[in-house]
N, C-alpha and C. Protein backbone atom coordinates (compact mmCIF):
# COMPACT_ATOMS: atom_id res chain seq x y z
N UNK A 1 76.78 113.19 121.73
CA UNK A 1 77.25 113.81 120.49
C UNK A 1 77.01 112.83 119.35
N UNK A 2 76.42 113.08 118.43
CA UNK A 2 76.15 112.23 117.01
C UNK A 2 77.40 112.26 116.34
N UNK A 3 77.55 110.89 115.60
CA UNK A 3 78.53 110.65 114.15
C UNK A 3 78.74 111.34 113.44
N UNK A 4 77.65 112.44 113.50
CA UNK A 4 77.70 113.89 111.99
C UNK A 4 78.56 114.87 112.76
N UNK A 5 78.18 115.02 113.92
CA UNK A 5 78.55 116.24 114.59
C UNK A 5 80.51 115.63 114.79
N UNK A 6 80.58 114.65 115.51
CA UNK A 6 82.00 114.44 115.58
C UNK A 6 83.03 114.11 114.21
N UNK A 7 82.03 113.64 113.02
CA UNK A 7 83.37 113.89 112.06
C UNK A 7 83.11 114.96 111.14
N UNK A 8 82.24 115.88 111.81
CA UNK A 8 82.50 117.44 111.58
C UNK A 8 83.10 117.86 111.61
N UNK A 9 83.84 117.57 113.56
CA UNK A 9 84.69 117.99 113.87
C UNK A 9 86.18 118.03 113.73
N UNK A 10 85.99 116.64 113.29
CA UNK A 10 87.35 115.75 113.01
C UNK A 10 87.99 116.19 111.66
N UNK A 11 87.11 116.49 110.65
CA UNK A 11 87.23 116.71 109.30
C UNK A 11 87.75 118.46 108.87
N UNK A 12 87.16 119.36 109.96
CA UNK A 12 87.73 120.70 110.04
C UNK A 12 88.47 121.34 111.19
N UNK A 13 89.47 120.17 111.36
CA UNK A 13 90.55 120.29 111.89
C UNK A 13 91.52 120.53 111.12
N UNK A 14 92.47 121.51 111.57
CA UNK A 14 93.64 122.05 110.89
C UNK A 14 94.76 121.06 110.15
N UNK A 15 94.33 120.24 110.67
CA UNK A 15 96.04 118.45 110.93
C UNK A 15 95.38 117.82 109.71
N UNK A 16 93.89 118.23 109.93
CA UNK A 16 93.52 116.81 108.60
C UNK A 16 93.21 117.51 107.24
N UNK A 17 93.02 119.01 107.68
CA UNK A 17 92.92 119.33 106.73
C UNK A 17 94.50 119.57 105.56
N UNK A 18 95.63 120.06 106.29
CA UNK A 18 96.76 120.01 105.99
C UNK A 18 97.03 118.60 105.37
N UNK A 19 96.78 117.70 106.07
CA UNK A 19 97.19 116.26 105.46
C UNK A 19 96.37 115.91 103.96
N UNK A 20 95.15 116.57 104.15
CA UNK A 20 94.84 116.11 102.93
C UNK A 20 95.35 116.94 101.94
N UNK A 21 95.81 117.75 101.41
CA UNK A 21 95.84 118.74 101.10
C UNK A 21 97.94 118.32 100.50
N UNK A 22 98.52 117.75 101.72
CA UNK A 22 99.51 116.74 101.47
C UNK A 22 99.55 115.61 100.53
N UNK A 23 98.59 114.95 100.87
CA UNK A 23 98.45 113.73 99.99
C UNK A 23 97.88 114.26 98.21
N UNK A 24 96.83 115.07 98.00
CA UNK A 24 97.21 115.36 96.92
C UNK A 24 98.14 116.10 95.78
N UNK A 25 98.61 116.86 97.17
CA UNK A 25 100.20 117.70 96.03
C UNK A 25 100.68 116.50 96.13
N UNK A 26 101.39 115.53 97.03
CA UNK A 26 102.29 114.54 97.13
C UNK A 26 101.91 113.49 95.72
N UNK A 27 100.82 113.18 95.32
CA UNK A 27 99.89 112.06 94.68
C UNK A 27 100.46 113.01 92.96
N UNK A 28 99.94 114.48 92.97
CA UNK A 28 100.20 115.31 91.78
C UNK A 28 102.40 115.19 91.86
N UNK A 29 102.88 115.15 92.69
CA UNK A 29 104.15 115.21 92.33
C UNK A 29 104.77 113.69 92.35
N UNK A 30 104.16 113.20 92.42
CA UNK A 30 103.72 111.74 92.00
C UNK A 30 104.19 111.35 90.71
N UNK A 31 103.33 112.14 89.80
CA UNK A 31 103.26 111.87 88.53
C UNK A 31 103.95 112.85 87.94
N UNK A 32 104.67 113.84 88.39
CA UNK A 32 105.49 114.79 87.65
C UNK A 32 106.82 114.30 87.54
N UNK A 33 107.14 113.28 89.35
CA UNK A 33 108.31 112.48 89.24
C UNK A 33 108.22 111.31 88.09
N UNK A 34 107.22 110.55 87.81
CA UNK A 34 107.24 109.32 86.60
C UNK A 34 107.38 110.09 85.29
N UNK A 35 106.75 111.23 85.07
CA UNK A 35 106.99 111.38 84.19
C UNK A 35 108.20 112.26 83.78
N UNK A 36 108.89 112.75 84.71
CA UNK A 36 110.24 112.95 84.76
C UNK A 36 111.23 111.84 84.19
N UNK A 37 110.66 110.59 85.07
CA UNK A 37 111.57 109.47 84.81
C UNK A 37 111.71 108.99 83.50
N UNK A 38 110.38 108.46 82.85
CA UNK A 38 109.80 107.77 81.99
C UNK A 38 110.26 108.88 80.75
N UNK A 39 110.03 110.11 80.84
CA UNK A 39 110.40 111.00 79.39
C UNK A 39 111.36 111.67 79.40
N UNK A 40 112.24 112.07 80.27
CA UNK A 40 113.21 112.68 80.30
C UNK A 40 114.66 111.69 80.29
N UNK A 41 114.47 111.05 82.16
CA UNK A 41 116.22 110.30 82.56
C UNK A 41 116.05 109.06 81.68
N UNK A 42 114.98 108.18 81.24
CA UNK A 42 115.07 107.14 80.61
C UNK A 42 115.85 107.01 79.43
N UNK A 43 114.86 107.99 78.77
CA UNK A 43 115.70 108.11 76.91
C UNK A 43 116.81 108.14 76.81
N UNK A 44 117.59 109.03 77.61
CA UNK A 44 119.30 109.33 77.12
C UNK A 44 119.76 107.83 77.80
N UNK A 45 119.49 107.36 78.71
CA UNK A 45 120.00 106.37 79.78
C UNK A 45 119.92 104.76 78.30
N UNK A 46 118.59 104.82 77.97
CA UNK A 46 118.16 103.94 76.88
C UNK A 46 119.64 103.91 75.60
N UNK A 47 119.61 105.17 75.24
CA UNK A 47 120.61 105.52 74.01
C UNK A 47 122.01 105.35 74.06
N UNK A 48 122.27 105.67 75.63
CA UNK A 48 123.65 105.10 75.84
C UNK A 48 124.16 103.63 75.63
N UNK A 49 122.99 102.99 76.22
CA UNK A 49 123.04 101.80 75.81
C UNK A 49 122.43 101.36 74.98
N UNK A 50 122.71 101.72 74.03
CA UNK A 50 122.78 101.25 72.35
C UNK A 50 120.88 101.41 72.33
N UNK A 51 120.17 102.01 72.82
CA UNK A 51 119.03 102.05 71.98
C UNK A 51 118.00 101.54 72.59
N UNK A 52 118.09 101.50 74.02
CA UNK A 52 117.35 100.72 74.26
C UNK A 52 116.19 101.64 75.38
N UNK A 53 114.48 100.67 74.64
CA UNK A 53 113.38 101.14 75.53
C UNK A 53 113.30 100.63 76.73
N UNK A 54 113.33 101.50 77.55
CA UNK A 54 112.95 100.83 79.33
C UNK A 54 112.18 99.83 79.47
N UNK A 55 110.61 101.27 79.00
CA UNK A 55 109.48 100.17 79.03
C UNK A 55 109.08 99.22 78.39
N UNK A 56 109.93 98.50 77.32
CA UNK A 56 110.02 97.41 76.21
C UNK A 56 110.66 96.53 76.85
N UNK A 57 111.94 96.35 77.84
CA UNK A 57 112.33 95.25 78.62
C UNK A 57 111.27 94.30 79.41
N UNK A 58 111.34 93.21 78.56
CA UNK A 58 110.69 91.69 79.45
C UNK A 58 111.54 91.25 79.06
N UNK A 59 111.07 89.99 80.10
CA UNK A 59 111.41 88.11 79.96
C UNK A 59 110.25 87.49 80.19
N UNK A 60 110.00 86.91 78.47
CA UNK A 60 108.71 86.65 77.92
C UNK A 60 109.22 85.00 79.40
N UNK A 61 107.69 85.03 79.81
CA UNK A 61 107.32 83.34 80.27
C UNK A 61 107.04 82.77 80.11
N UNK A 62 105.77 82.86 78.95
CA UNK A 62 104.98 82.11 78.08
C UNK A 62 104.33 83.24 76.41
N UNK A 63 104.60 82.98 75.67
CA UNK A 63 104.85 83.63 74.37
C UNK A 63 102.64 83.34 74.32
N UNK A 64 102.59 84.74 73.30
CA UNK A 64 101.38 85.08 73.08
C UNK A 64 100.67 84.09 72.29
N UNK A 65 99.96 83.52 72.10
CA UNK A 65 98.50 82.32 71.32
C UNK A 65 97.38 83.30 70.97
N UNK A 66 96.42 82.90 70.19
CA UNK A 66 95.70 83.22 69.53
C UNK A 66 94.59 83.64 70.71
N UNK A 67 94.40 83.14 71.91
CA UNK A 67 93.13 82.81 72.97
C UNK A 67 94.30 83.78 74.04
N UNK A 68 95.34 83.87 74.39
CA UNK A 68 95.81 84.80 75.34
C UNK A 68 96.93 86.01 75.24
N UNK A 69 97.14 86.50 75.58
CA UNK A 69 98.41 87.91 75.54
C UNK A 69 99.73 86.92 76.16
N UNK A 70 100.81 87.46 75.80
CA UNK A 70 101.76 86.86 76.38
C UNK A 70 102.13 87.20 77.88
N UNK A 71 102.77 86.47 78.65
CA UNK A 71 103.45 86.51 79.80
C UNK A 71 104.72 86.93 80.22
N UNK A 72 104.70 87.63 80.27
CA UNK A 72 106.13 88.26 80.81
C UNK A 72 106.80 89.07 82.20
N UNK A 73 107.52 89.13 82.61
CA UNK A 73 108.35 90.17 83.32
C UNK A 73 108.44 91.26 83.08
N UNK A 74 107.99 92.26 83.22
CA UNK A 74 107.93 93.85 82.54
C UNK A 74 109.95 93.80 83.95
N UNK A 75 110.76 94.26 83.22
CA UNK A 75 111.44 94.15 84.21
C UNK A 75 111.84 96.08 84.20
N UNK A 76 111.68 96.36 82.93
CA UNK A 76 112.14 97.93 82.45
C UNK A 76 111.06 98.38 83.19
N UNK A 77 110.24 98.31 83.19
CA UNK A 77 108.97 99.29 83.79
C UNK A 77 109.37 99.07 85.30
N UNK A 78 109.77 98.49 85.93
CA UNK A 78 110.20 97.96 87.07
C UNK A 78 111.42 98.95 87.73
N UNK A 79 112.45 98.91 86.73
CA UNK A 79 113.32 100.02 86.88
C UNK A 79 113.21 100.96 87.09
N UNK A 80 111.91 101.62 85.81
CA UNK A 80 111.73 103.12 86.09
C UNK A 80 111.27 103.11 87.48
N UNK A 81 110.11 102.38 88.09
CA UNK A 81 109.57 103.44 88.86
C UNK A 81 110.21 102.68 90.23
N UNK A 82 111.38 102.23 90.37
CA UNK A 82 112.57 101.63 91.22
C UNK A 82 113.10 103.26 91.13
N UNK A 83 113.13 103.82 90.17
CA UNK A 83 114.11 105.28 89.53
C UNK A 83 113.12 106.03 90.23
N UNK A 84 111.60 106.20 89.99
CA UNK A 84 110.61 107.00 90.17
C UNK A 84 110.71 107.07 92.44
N UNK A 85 111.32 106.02 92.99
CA UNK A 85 110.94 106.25 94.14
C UNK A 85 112.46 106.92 94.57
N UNK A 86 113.25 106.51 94.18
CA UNK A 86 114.47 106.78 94.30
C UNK A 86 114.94 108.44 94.25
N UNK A 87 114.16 109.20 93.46
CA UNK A 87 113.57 110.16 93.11
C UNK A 87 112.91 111.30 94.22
N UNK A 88 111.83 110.57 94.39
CA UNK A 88 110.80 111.04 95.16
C UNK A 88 111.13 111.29 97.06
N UNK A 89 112.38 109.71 97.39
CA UNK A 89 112.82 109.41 98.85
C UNK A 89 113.95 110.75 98.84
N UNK A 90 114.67 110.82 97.66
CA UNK A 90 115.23 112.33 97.73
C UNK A 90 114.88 113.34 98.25
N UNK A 91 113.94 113.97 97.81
CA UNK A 91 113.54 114.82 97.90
C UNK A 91 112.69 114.67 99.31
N UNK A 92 112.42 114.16 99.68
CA UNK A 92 111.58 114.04 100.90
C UNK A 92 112.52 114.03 101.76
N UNK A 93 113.39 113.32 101.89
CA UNK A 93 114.73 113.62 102.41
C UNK A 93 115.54 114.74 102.77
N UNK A 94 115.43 115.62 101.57
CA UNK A 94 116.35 116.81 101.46
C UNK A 94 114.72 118.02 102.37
N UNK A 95 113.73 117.29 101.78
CA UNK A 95 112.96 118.26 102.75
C UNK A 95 113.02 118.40 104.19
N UNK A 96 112.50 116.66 104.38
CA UNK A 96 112.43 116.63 106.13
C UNK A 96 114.23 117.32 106.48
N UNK A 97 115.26 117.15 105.76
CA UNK A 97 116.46 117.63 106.31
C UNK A 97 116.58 119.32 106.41
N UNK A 98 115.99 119.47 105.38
CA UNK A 98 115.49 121.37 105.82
C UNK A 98 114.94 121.80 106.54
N UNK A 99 113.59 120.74 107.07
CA UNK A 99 113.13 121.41 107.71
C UNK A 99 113.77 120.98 109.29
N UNK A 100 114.28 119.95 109.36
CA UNK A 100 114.87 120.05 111.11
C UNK A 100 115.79 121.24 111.54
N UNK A 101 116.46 121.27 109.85
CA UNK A 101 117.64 122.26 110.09
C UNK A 101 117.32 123.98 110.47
N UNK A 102 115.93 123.99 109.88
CA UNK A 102 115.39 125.04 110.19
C UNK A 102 114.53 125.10 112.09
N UNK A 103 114.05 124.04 112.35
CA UNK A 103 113.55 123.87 113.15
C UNK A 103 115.07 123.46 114.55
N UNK A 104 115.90 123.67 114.31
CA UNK A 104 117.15 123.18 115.18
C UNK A 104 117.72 124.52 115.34
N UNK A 105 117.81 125.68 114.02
CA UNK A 105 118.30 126.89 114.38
C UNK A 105 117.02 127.65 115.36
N UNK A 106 116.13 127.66 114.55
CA UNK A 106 115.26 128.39 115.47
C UNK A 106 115.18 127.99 117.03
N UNK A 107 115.21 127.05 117.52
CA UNK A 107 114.93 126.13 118.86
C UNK A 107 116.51 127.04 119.72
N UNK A 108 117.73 126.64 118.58
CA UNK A 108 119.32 127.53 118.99
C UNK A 108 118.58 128.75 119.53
N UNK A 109 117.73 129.98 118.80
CA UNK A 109 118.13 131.30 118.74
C UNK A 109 117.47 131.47 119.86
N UNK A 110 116.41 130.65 119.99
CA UNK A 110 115.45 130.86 121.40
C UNK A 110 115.95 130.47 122.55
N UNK A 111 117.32 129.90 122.47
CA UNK A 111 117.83 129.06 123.38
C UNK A 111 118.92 130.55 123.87
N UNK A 112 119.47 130.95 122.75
CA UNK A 112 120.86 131.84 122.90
C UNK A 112 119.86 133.22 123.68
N UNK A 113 118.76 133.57 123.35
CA UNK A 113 118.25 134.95 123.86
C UNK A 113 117.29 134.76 125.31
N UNK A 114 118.11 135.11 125.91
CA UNK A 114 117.08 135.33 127.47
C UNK A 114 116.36 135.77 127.50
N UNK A 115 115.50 135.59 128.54
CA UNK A 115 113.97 136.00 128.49
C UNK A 115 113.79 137.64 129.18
N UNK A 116 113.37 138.53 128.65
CA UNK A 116 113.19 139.68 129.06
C UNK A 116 112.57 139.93 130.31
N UNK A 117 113.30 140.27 131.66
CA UNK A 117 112.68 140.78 132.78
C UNK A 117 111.70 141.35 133.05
């Protein structure tokens, strides 16, 4: 069997095709969660405390010169997407927990009904 022919095979398989297909909704809700974070929970979170931008928090390390950019700690940008996974482990969470819960009744109902003679 040739290299073409086996990741032919491999590639229009149902598992990989599903997975890929995973990874880019997952990758697209990705960025619906940051930007959830970043434009929505940030701002009010910022204002409560007196005004303040997320993504504007550093701790400069070495201050900007004429020959380089400054050095810093982005520590706010850090937060958000600390917020952005925090977010995301939710929901993945509340999924995989739906779906056992679904997959635990069904497994019950097949369990409670005998098998027809």
């Amino acid at each position: 069997m040739s290299v073409l022919q086996e990741f032919k095979e491999f590639a229009v398989k149902g598992n990989v095709i599903d997975m890929a297909v995973g990874v880019i909704i997952g990758a697209a809700f990705g960025k619906v969660v940051s930007s959830l974070v970043a434009d929505v929970v940030m701002p009010p979170i910022g204002m409560l405390m007196g005004g303040v931008n997320f993504s504007e928090l550093v701790w400069p390390l070495k201050a900007a010169t004429a020959n380089s950019p400054a050095v810093v700690i982005a520590y706010g940008k850090f937060a958000q997407t600390v917020i952005d996974f925090l977010i995301v482990a939710f929901v993945i969470f509340t999924v995989v927990k739906l779906a056992n819960s679904l997959r635990r009744k069904k497994e019950a109902e097949a369990v409670a009904v005998p098998p027809q003679p």
